[in-house]
Protein backbone atom coordinates (compact mmCIF):
# COMPACT_ATOMS: atom_id res chain seq x y z
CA UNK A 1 105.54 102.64 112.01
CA UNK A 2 103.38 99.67 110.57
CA UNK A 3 104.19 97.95 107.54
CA UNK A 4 101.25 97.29 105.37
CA UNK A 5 100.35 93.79 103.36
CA UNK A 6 101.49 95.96 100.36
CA UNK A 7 104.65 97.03 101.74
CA UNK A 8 105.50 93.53 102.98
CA UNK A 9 105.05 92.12 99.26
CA UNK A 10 106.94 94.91 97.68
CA UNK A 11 110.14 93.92 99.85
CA UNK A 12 109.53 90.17 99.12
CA UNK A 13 109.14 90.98 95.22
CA UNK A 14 113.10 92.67 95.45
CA UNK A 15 115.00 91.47 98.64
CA UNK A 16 116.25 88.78 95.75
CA UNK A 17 117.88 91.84 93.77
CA UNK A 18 118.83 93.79 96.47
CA UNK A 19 120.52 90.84 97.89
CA UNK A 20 122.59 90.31 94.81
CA UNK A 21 123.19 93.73 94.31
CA UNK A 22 125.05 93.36 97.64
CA UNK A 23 126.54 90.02 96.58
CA UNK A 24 125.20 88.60 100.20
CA UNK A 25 123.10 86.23 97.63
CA UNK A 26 123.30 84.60 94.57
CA UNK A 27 120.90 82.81 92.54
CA UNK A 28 120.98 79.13 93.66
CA UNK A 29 122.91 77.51 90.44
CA UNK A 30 125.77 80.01 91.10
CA UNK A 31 125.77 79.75 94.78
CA UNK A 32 125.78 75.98 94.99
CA UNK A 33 128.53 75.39 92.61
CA UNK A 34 130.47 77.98 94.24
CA UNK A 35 129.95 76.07 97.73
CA UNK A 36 130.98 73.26 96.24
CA UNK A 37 134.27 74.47 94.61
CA UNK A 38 134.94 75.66 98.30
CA UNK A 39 134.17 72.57 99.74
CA UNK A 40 136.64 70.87 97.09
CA UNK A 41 139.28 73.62 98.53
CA UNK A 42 138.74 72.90 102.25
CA UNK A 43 138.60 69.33 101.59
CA UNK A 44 142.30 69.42 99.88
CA UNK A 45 143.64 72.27 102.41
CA UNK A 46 142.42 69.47 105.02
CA UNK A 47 144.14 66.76 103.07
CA UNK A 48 146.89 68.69 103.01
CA UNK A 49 146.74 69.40 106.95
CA UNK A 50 146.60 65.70 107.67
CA UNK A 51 149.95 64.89 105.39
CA UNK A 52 151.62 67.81 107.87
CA UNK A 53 150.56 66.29 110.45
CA UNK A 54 151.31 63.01 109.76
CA UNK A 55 155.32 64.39 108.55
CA UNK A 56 155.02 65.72 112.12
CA UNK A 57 154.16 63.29 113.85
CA UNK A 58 156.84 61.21 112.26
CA UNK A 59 159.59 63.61 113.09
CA UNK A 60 158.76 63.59 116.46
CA UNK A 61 158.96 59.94 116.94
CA UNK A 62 162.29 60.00 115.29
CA UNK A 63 163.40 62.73 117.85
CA UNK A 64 162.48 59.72 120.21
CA UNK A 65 164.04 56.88 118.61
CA UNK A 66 167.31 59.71 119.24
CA UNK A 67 166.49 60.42 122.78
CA UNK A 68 165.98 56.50 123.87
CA UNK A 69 169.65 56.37 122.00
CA UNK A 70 171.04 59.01 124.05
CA UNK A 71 169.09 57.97 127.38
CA UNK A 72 170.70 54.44 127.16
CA UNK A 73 174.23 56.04 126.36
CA UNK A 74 173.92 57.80 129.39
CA UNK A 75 172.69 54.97 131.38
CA UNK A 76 175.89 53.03 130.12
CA UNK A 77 177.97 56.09 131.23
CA UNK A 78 176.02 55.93 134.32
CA UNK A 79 177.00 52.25 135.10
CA UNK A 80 181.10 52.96 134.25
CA UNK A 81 180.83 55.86 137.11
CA UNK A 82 179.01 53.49 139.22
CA UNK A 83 182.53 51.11 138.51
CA UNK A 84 185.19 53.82 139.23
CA UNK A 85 183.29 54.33 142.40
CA UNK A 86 183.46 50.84 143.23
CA UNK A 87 186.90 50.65 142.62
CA UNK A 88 187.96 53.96 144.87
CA UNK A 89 185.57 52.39 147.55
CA UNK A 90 188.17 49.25 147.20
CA UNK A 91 191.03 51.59 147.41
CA UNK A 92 189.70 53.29 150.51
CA UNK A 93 188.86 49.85 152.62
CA UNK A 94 192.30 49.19 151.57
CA UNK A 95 193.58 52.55 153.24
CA UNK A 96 191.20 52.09 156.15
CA UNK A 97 192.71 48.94 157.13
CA UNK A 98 196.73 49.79 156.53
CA UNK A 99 195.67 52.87 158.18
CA UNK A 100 194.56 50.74 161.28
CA UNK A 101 197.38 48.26 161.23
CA UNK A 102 199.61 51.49 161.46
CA UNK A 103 197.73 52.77 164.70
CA UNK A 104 198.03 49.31 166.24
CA UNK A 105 201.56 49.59 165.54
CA UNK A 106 201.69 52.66 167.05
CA UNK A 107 199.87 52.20 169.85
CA UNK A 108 202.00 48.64 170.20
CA UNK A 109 205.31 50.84 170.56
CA UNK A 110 203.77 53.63 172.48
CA UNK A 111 202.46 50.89 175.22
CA UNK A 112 205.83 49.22 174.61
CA UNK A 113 208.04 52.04 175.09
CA UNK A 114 206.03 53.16 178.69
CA UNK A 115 206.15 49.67 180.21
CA UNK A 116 210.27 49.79 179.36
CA UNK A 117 210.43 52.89 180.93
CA UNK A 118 208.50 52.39 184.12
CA UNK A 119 210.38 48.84 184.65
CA UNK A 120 213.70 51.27 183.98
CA UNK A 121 212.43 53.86 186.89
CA UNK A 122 211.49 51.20 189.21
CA UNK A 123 214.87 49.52 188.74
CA UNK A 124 216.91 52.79 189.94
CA UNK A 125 214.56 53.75 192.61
C-alpha cells in the first residue's frame, strides 16, 4: 500500500489534532510553559536533594568525629593493658629468679648431703 501526495497532506493537515486529542501534543504556548513549570519542580526537588545530602553528609562526619573519640579511648585502654602486662612480666622475672636461687639451694644441700654421706661410708669401711 502506497500513500499518495494527497494522502500525505491530509495526515499533515490533522496529525496536530489528533495529537492533542491524545494529549501526546500541545500547542506550543501551553507546552512550553508547562515544561517550564516542570523544570521549576525538578530544579527545587534537586535543591531539595542537595540540602539531604549535604544533612547527610554532615551526619556522617559527626559519626566520625565519635568513632576517632572511641578509637583513641581504646587506644588509651590499649596502652593500660600494655602496663599490667609489664608489670606481671616484672612479677614473673621476679619468680624466675627466687625460683632459681631455690634450685641452687637445693641442689647446694643435695650435693652437700652426698659428699657427707660418702665421707661417712668411707670412714666405717
Amino acid at each position: 500500500m502506497t500513500l499518495t501526495e494527497s494522502d500525505i497532506q491530509y495526515i499533515k493537515d490533522h496529525l496536530g489534532q489528533w495529537l492533542a486529542d491524545q494529549s501526546l501534543g500541545q500547542p506550543p504556548a501551553v507546552y512550553e510553559i508547562e515544561l517550564r513549570e516542570r523544570m521549576v519542580r525538578v530544579e527545587e526537588e534537586l535543591k531539595h536533594q542537595r540540602e539531604l545530602m549535604r544533612e547527610g553528609f554532615a551526619q556522617m562526619d559527626k559519626r566520625f568525629e565519635q568513632m576517632d573519640k572511641r578509637f583513641e579511648q581504646m587506644d588509651k585502654r590499649f596502652e593500660q593493658v600494655d602496663k599490667r602486662f609489664d608489670k606481671n612480666d616484672d612479677r614473673f622475672d621476679a619468680l624466675l629468679k627466687r625460683q632459681d636461687r631455690q634450685f641452687y639451694w637445693l641442689l647446694s644441700f643435695i650435693a652437700t648431703s652426698l659428699g657427707l654421706t660418702l665421707a661417712a661410708l668411707r670412714f666405717m669401711v
